[in-house]
Protein backbone atom coordinates (compact mmCIF):
# COMPACT_ATOMS: atom_id res chain seq x y z
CA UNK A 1 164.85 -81.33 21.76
CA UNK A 2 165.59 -83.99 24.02
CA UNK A 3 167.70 -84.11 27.39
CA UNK A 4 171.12 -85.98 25.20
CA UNK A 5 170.47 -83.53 22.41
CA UNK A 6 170.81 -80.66 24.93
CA UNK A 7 173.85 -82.30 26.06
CA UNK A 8 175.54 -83.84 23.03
CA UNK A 9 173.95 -81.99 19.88
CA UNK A 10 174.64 -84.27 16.53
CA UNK A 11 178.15 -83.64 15.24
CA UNK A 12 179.66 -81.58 18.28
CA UNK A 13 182.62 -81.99 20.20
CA UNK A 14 181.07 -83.43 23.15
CA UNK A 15 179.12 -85.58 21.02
CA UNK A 16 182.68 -86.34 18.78
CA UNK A 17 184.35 -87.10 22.52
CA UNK A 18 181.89 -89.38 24.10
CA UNK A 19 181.85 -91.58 20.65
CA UNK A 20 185.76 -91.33 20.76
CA UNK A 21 186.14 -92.31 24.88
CA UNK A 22 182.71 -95.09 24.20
CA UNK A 23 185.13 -96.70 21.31
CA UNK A 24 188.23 -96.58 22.68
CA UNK A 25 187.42 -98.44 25.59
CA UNK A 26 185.81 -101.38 23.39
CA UNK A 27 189.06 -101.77 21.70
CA UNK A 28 191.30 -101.32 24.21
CA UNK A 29 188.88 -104.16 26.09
CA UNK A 30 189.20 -106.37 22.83
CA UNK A 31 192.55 -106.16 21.41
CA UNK A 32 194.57 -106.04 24.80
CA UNK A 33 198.38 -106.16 23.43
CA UNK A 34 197.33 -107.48 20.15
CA UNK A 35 194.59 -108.73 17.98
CA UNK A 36 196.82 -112.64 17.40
CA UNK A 37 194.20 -114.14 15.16
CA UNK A 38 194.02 -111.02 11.84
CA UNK A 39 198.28 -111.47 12.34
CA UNK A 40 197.79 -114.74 10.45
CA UNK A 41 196.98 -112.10 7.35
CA UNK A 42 199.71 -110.48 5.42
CA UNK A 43 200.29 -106.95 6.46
CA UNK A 44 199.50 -105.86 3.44
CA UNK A 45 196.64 -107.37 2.16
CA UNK A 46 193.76 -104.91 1.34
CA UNK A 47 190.08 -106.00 1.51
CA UNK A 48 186.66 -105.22 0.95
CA UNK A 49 183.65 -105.62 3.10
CA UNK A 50 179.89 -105.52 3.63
CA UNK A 51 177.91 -105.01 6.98
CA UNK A 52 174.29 -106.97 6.82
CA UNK A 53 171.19 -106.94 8.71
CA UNK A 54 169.17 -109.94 9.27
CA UNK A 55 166.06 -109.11 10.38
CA UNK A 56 163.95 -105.77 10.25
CA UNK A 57 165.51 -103.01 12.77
CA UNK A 58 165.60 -99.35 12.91
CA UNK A 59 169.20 -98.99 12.50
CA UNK A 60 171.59 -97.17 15.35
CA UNK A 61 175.10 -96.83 15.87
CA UNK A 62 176.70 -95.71 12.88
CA UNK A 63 179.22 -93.15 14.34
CA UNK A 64 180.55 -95.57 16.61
CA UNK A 65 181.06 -98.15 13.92
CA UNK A 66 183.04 -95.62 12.04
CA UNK A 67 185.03 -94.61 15.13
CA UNK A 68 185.82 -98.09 15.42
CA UNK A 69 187.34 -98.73 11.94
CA UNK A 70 188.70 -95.22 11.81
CA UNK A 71 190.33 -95.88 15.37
CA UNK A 72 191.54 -98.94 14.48
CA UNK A 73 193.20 -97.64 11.00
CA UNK A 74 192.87 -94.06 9.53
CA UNK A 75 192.72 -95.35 6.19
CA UNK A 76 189.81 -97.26 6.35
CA UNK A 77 187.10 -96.24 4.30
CA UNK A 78 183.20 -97.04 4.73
CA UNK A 79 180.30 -95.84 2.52
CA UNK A 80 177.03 -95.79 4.45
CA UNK A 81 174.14 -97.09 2.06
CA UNK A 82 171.22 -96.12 5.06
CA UNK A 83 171.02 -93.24 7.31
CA UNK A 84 170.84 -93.46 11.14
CA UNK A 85 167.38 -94.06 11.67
CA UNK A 86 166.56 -95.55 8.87
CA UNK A 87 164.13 -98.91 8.58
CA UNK A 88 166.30 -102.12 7.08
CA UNK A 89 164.83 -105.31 6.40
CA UNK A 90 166.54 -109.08 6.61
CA UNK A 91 169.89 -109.30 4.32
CA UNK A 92 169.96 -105.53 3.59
CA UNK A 93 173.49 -104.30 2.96
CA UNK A 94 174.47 -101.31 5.07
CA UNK A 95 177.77 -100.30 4.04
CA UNK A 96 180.35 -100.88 2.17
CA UNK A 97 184.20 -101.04 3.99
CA UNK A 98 187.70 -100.58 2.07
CA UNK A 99 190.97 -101.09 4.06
CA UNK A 100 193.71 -103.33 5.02
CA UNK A 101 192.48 -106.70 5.74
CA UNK A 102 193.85 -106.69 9.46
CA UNK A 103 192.27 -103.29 10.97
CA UNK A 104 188.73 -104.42 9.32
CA UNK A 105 188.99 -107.97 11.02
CA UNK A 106 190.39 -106.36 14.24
CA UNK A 107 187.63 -103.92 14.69
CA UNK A 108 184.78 -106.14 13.30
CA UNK A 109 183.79 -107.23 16.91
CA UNK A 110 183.50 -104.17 18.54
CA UNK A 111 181.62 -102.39 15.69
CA UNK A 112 178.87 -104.74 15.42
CA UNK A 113 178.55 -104.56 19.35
CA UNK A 114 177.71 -101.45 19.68
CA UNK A 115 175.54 -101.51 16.10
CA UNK A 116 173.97 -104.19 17.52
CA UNK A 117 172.96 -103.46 21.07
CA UNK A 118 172.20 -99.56 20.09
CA UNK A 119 170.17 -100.79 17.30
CA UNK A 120 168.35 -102.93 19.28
CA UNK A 121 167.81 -100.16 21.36
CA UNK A 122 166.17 -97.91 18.79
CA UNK A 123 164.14 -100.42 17.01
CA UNK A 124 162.00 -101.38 20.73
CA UNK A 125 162.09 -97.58 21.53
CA UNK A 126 160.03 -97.24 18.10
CA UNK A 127 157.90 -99.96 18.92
CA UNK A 128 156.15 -98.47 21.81
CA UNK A 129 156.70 -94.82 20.10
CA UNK A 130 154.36 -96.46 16.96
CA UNK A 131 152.00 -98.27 19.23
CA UNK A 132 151.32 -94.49 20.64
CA UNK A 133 150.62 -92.60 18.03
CA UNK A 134 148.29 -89.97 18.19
CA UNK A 135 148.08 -89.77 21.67
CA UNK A 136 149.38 -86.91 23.71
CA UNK A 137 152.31 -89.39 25.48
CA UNK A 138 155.95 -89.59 25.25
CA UNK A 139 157.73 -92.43 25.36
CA UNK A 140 160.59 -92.12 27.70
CA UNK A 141 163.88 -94.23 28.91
CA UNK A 142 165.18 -94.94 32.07
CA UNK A 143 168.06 -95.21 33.93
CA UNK A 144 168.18 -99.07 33.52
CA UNK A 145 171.05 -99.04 31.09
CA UNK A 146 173.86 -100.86 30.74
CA UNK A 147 177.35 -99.64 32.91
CA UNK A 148 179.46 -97.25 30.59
CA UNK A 149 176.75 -97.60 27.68
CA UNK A 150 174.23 -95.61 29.64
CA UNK A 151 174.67 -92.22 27.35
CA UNK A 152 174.91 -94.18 23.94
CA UNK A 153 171.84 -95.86 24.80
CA UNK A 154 169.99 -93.19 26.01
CA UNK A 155 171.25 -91.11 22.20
CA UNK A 156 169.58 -94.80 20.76
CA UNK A 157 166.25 -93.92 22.62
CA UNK A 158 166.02 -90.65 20.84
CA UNK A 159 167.03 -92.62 17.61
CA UNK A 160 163.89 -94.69 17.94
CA UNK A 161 161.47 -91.50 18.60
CA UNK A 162 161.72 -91.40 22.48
CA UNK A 163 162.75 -89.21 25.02
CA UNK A 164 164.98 -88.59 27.57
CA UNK A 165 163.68 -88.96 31.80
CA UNK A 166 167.18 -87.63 32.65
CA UNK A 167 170.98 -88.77 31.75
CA UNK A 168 171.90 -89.51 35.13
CA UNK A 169 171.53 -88.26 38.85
CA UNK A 170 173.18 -84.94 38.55
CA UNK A 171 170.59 -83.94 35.56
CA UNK A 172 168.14 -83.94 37.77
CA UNK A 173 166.02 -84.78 41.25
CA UNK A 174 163.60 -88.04 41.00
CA UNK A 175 162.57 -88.71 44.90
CA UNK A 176 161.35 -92.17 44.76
CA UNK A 177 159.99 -94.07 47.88
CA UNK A 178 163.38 -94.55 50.06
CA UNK A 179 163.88 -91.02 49.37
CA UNK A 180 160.51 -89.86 51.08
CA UNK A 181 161.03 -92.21 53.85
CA UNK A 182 164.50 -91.07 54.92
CA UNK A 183 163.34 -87.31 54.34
CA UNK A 184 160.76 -87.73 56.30
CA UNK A 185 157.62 -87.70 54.37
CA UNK A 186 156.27 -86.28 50.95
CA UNK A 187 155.64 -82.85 52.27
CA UNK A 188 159.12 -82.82 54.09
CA UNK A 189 161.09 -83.96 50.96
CA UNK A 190 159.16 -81.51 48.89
CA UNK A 191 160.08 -78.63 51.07
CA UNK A 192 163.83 -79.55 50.99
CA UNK A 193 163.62 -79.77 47.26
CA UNK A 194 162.11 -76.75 46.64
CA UNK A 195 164.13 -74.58 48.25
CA UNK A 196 167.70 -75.67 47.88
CA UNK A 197 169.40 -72.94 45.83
CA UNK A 198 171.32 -75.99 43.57
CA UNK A 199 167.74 -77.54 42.25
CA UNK A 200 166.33 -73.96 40.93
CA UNK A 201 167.80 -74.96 37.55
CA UNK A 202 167.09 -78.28 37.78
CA UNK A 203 163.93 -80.31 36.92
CA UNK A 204 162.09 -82.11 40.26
CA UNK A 205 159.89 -84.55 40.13
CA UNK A 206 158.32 -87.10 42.64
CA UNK A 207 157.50 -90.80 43.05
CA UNK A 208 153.87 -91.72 44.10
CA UNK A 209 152.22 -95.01 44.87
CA UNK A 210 148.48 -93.79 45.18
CA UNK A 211 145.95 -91.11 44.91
CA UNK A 212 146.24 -90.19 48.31
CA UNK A 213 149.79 -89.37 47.62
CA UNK A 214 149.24 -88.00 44.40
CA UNK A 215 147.17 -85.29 46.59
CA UNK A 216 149.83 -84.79 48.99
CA UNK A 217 152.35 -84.16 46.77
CA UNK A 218 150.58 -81.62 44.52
CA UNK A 219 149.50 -79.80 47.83
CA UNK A 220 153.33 -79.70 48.10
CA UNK A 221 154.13 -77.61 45.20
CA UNK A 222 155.27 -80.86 42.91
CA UNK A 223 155.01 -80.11 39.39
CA UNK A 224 156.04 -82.95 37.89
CA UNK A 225 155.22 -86.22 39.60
CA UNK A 226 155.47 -90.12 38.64
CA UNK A 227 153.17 -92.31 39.20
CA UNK A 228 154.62 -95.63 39.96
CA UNK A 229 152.42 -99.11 38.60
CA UNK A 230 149.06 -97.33 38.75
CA UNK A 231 146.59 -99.19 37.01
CA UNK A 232 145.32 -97.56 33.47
CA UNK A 233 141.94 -96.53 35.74
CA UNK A 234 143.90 -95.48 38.49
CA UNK A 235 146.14 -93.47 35.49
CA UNK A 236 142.45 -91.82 34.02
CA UNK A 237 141.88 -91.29 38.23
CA UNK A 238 145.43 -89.24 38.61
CA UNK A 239 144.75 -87.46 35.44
CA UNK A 240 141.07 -85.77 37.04
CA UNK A 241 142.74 -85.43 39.99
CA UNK A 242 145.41 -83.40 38.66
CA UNK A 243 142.50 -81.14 36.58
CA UNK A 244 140.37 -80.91 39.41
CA UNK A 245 143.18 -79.60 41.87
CA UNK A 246 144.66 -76.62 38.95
CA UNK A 247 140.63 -75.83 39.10
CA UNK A 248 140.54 -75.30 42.62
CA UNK A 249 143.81 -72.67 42.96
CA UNK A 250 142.32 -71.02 39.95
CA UNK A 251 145.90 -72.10 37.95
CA UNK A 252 145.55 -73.45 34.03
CA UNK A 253 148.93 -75.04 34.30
CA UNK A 254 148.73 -78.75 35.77
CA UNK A 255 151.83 -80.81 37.28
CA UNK A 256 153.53 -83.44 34.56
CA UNK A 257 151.98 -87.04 34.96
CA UNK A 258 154.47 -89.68 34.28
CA UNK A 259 153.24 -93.70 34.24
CA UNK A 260 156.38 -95.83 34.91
CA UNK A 261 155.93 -99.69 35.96
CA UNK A 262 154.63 -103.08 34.06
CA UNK A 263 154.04 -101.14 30.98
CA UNK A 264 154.51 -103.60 27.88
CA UNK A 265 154.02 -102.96 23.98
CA UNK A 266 150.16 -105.20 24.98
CA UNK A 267 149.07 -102.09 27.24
CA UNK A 268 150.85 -99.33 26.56
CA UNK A 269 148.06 -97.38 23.99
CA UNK A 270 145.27 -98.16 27.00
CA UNK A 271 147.88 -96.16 29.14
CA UNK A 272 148.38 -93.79 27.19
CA UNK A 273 144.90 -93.12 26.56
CA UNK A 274 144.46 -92.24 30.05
CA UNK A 275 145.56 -88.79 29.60
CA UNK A 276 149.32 -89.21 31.56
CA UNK A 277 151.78 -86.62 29.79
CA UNK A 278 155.00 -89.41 29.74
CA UNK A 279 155.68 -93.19 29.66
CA UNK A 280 158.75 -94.38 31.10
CA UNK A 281 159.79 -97.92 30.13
CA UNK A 282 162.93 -99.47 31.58
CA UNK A 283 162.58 -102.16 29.32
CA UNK A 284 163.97 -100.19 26.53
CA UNK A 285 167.79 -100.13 27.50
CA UNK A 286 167.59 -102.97 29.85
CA UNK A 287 166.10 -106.03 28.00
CA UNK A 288 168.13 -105.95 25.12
CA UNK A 289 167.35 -108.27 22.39
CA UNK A 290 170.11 -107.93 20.16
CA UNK A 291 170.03 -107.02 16.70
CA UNK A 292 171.21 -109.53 13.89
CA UNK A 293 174.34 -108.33 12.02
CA UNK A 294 177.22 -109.66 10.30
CA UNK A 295 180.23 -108.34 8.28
CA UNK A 296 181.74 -110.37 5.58
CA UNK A 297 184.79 -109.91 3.20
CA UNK A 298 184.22 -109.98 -0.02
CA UNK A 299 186.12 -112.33 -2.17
């Protein structure tokens, strides 16, 4: 189970909320004291419409599109013709919509927004996930997202077959480089870490730069460590490393390796062929190339 599925299992009331609070805030950001341009239609005028894909996407999104034609009006009602997750090609129709004229044309915007960018989201995230396959690496996300989006995208990365590195800084302690210098060092940091009372529940890892630190830091009890634009034979270096040190305190368990930095769909299988346990890509929820979508009434 992933970290958001932990958090906001499918269908619960947190999951229910953040949807509700995501949506709101689209609408309220959109429509402002009034949508002026769908008051040109008659009040009550009822119409039908269809949501269509343009291109081939893994498609994401679909509880926030229905918050934000529910939100808008009640009444509204959509028929879903593909399931959250599901592979569309160009000019597929998703789903069918039913309602008065004005609330479809009024929330039209925002739903394709977030279908869009959340889609887009899932369909990269199972890029990388497919270019992996049958290797012992996740692919994960980072916390490169996009303000106020950042838990919708990271639900879109588990869409897409990928995992969670953590929601945000109170799920959990990455010390990256300006970290270990104001601590003090690796073995300093680690220390603190380890033995405040608050981080016993909570997952720690480390950022290293090179073997050498990759030594230090397993010498200081990390257990899960990222290893930050190591090269793939640096990655198949890390990954002996890591063997050979479990061999020498006797221990079968060995700390999680994590690659993170200049990883691309082009090299990612060579990386994860190295052995590392986790990919982390912030290219998943920060370059986001849009998915195609449109709605249109139908006459």
């Amino acid at each position: 189970m992933t970290l958001f599925n932990q958090h906001y299992p499918a269908g619960s009331l947190a999951f229910q909320q953040l949807v509700a609070a995501q949506v709101q805030a689209a609408l309220h950001e959109d429509i402002g004291t009034g949508d002026l341009t769908a008051a040109l239609i008659p009040l009550a005028q009822v119409a039908k419409a269809t949501i269509i894909v343009r291109e081939t996407a893994i498609i994401c999104g679909i509880d926030w599109v229905n918050a934000c034609f529910k939100l808008t009006d009640p009444n509204i009602n959509i028929t879903w013709l593909i399931a959250e997750g599901g592979r569309v090609t160009a000019n597929q129709v998703l789903c069918e919509i039913t309602g008065s004229a004005r609330a479809l044309l009024t929330a039209e915007r925002c739903a394709l927004n977030f279908l869009q960018t959340l889609s887009a989201t899932a369909t990269e995230t199972r890029k990388y996930v497919d270019a992996i396959a049958g290797t012992h690496a996740q692919i994960l996300d980072t916390r490169k997202t996009i303000p106020h989006l950042r838990l919708a995208q990271k639900y879109a990365v588990t869409v897409g077959g990928g995992h969670n590195q953590r929601l945000a800084l109170y799920d959990g302690i990455l010390i990256k480089e300006n970290h270990i210098a104001a601590a003090g060092g690796i073995a300093a940091v680690m220390r603190l870490a380890l033995s405040m009372e608050t981080n016993r529940s909570k997952s720690v890892q480390i950022e290293v730069e090179n073997l050498g630190q990759l030594e230090e830091a397993i010498a200081s009890g990390a257990s899960n460590i990222l290893l930050d634009n190591f090269s793939p034979n640096l990655l198949s270096e890390a990954v002996a490393c890591n063997k050979t040190n479990a061999l020498k305190k006797g221990s079968k368990k060995l700390a999680i390796l994590e690659a993170s930095g200049g990883i691309t769909l082009e090299n990612v299988r060579e990386i994860a062929l190295t052995g590392v346990d986790r990919i982390s890509i912030g290219s998943l929820t920060k370059n986001v190339q849009a998915i195609d979508f449109s709605m249109r009434i139908v006459k």
